[in-house]
Structure formats: C-alpha cells, structure tokens
Protein backbone atom coordinates (compact mmCIF):
# COMPACT_ATOMS: atom_id res chain seq x y z
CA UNK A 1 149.26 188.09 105.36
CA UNK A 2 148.88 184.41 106.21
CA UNK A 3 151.14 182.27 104.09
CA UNK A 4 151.18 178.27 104.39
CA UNK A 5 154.40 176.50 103.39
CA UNK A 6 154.53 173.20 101.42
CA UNK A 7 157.42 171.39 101.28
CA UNK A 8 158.23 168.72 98.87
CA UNK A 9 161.36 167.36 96.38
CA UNK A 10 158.18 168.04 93.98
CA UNK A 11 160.53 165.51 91.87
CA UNK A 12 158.65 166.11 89.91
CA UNK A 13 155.14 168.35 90.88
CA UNK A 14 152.18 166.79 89.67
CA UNK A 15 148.38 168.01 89.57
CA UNK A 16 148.10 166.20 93.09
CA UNK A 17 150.28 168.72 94.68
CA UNK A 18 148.54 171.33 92.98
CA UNK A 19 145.43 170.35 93.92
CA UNK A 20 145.92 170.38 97.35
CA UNK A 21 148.20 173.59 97.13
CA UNK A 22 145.01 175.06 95.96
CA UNK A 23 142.08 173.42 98.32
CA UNK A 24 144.37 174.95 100.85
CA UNK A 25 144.61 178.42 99.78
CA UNK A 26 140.86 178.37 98.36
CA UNK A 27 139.12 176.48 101.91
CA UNK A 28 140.93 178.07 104.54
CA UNK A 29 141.96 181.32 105.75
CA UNK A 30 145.80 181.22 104.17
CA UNK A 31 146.02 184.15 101.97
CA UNK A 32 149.46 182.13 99.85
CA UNK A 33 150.50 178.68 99.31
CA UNK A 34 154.38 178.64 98.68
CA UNK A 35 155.51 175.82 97.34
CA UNK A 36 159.55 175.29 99.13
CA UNK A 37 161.36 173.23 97.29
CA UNK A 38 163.49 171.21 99.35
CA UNK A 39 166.91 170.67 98.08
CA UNK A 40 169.41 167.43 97.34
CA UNK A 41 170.38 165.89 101.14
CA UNK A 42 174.42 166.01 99.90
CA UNK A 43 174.37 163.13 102.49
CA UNK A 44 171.76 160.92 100.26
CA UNK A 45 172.76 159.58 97.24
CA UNK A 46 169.51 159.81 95.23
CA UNK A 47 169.97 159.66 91.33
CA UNK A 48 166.63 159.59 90.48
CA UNK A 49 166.78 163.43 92.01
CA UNK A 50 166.84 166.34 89.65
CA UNK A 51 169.10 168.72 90.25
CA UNK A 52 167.37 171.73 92.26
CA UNK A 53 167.43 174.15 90.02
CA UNK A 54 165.33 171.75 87.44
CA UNK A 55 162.95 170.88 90.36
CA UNK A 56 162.48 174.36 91.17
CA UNK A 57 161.77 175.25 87.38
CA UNK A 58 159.17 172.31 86.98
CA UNK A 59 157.25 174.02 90.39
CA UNK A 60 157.73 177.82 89.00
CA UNK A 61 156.61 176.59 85.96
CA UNK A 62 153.29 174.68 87.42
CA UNK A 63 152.23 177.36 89.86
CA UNK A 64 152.51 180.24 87.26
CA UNK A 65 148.62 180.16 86.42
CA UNK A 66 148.14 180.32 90.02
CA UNK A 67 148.64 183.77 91.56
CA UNK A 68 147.85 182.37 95.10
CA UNK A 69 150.53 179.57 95.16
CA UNK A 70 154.26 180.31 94.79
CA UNK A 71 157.36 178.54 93.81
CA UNK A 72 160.31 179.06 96.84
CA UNK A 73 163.85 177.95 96.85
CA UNK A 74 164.36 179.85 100.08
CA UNK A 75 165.99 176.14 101.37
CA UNK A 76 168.81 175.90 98.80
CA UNK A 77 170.57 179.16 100.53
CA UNK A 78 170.36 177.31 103.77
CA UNK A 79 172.99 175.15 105.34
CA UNK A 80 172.52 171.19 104.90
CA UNK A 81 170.90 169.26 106.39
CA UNK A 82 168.18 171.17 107.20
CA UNK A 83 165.35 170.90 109.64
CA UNK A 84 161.49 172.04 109.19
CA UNK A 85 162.26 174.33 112.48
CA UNK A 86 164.92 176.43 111.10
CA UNK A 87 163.70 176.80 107.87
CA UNK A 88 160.58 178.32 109.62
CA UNK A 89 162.60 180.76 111.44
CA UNK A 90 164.36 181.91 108.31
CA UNK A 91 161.93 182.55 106.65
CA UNK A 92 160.16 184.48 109.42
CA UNK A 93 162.84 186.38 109.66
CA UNK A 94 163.04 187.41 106.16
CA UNK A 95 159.96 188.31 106.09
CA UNK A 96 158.46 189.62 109.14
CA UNK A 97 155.42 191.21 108.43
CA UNK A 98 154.12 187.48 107.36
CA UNK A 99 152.27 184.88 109.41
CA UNK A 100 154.12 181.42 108.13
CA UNK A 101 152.53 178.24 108.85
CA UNK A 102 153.55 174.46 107.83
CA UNK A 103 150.98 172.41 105.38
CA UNK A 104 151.20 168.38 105.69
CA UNK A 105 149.64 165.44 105.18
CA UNK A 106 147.74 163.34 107.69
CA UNK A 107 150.68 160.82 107.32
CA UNK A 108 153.12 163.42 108.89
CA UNK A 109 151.45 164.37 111.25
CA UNK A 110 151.44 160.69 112.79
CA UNK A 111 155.30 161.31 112.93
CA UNK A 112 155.72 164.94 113.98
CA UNK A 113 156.18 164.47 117.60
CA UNK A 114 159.66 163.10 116.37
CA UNK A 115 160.54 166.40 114.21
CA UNK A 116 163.57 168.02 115.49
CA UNK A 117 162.41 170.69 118.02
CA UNK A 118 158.45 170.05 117.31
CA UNK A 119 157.42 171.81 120.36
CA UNK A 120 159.06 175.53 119.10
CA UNK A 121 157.47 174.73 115.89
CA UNK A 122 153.74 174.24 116.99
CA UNK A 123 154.79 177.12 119.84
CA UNK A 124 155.61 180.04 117.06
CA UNK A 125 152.94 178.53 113.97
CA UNK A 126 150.17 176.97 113.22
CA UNK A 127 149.60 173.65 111.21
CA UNK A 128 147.19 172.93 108.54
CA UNK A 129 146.84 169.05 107.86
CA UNK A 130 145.68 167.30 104.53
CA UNK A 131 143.80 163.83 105.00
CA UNK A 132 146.52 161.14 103.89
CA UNK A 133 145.31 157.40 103.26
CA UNK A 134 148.47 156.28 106.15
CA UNK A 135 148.98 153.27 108.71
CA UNK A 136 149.21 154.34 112.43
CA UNK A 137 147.70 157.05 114.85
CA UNK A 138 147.99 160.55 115.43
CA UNK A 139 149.54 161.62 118.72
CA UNK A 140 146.90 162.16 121.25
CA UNK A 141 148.51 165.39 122.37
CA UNK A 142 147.93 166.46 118.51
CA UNK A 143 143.90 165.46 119.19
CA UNK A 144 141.44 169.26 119.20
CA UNK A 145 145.09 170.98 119.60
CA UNK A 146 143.96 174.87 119.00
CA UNK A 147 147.28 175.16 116.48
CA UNK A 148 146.16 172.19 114.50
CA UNK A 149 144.06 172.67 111.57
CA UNK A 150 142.59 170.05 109.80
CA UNK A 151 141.35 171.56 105.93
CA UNK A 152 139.15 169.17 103.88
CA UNK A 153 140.48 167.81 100.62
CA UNK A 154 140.31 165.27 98.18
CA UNK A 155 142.60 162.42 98.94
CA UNK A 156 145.32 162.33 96.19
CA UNK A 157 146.86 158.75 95.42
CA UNK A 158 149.15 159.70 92.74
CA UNK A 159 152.85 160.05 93.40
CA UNK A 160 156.52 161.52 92.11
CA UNK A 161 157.86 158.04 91.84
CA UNK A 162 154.66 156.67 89.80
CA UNK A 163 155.16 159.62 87.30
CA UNK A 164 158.78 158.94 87.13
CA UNK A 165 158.20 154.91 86.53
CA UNK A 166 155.84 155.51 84.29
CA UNK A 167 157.81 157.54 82.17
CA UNK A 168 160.79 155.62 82.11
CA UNK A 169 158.39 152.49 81.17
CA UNK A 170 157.07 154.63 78.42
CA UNK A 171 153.66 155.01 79.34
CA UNK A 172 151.47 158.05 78.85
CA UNK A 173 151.74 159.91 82.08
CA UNK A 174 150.66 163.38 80.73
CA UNK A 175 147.47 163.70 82.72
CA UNK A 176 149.09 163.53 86.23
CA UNK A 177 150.87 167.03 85.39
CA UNK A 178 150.21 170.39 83.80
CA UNK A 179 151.10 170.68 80.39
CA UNK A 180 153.40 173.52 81.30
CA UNK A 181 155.34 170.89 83.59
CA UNK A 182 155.23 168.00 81.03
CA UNK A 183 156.78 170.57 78.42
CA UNK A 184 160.08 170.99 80.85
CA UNK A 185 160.09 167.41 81.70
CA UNK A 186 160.12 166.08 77.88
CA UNK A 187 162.21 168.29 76.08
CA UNK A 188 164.45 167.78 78.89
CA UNK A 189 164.45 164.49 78.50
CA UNK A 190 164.61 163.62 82.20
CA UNK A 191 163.55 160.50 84.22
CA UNK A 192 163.97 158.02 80.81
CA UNK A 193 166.87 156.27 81.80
C-alpha cells in the first residue's frame, strides 16, 4: 500500500487542503492521503496556534467523509523539534509493510535542497509535488528526477491565516471549510480574539 503524507499545522484545515488531499489520492497511484498534523515548535511562541489536540480534531473531523485521506498525530509522540527525515523513518518503521512518500507544494520544493538530510529522504521515498503560485526556481538537480512526481491540481489561494483573520474580523468564512470543521471551530469559539 502506497500512502502519501501531508504535513501541515492545518491551523485550521480548510477545503483547500482537502482538495488537494484528494486530487492526490484520486490522480495518482497513492492508495492513502494521511493528513500529519504537525505539532506546537515549544521553541516558537505562536498564539494564534491551537493546541494539537484541537488541530488534530478539526483534521479528524474534515477527513471523516473521506475514507482515502486520514487524520495522523504520529508527530506529537516524537521528540521536538522535529525534522521531515525522521518523521519518515518513524513512521516506516511503524509500519513496514507501507510505501510512505512526502506530498508538497511547488513552493517547497524550491527550498528542499536545504531540508535537513534531503538526500536520505529522496534516497528511501518518493515525492509527489502540488503546483504552488511561488517566487524562485526549482533546483536543477530536482528537474525529470525519477523520485519526483509532479500530480496536476487546481491551484488553491486560500490560506489558515485568511480563515483565521477573517473570523476574528467577523466575516463569513464558512465556505472555505467543511461544515463538520466550522461546527468545532464555532462552538469552540476559537480564533475570535
């Protein structure tokens, strides 16, 4: 089984992430889409942040309709910080009759070759890249690379911090996220203040 990993804060997951969770799963040959949550940095302050378990929640809650995409948490049992590559090996671990491979946007791939330990990364998995409106270039060594996958889909423009602006302005945000998602998010009251 062929599973692709997204990771995200997902703070919080919005029909954009979905869409692309699914366009992945659906145009490809990934069998799974697990969405991994990626927990607090105890190094950043970040306020705005839900707590993990809420984040989590919001994503299990999202991708229930979905049998083919996933919430994880398998980062919050890890040590912090944590880095892509370890995460990868984990989870590999953990689960070793599973092929694991790393979903991104366009935008990180322009920055991967400065990942921690890249190379063991593209080595042990494969890479499936989402087009991202982004400045700058993609590595020329990343150019036709047989590990490198790049999967059509619609460029999304909305964004976590939009949602969470929006709401604390007061505005109708509702259609950026699943109704299951804006449930959680307004009876919990959360991004107001």
């Amino acid at each position: 089984m062929k599973i692709g990993l997204y990771f995200g804060t997902f703070n919080p997951i919005h029909v954009g992430h979905l869409i692309i969770a699914n366009q992945m799963v659906e145009n490809s040959d990934l069998d799974e889409v697990w969405m991994v949550v990626t927990p607090h940095n105890p190094f950043k302050k970040k306020s705005s942040l839900l707590e993990n378990h809420h984040r989590f929640e919001l994503v299990y809650r999202a991708t229930e309709n979905y049998p083919k995409i996933k919430p994880s948490d398998i980062e919050f049992k890890l040590p912090q910080p944590n880095y892509t590559v370890f995460t990868l090996a984990h989870i590999s671990e953990q689960h070793p009759n599973k092929e694991f491979c790393l979903i991104m946007g366009e935008d990180n791939l322009k920055s991967f070759h400065k990942w921690k330990n890249y190379e063991t990364i593209l080595e042990h998995h494969h890479i499936y890249v989402y087009p991202r409106i982004s400045e700058g270039t993609v590595e020329t060594q990343f150019d036709n690379h047989p590990k490198i996958h790049k999967v059509e889909a619609p460029i999304i423009e909305i964004s976590s911090t939009m949602i969470r602006n929006g709401i604390k302005d007061g505005k109708n945000i509702q259609p950026m996220l699943t109704k299951e998602v804006w449930s959680y998010i307004d009876e919990m009251n959360f991004y107001k203040k």
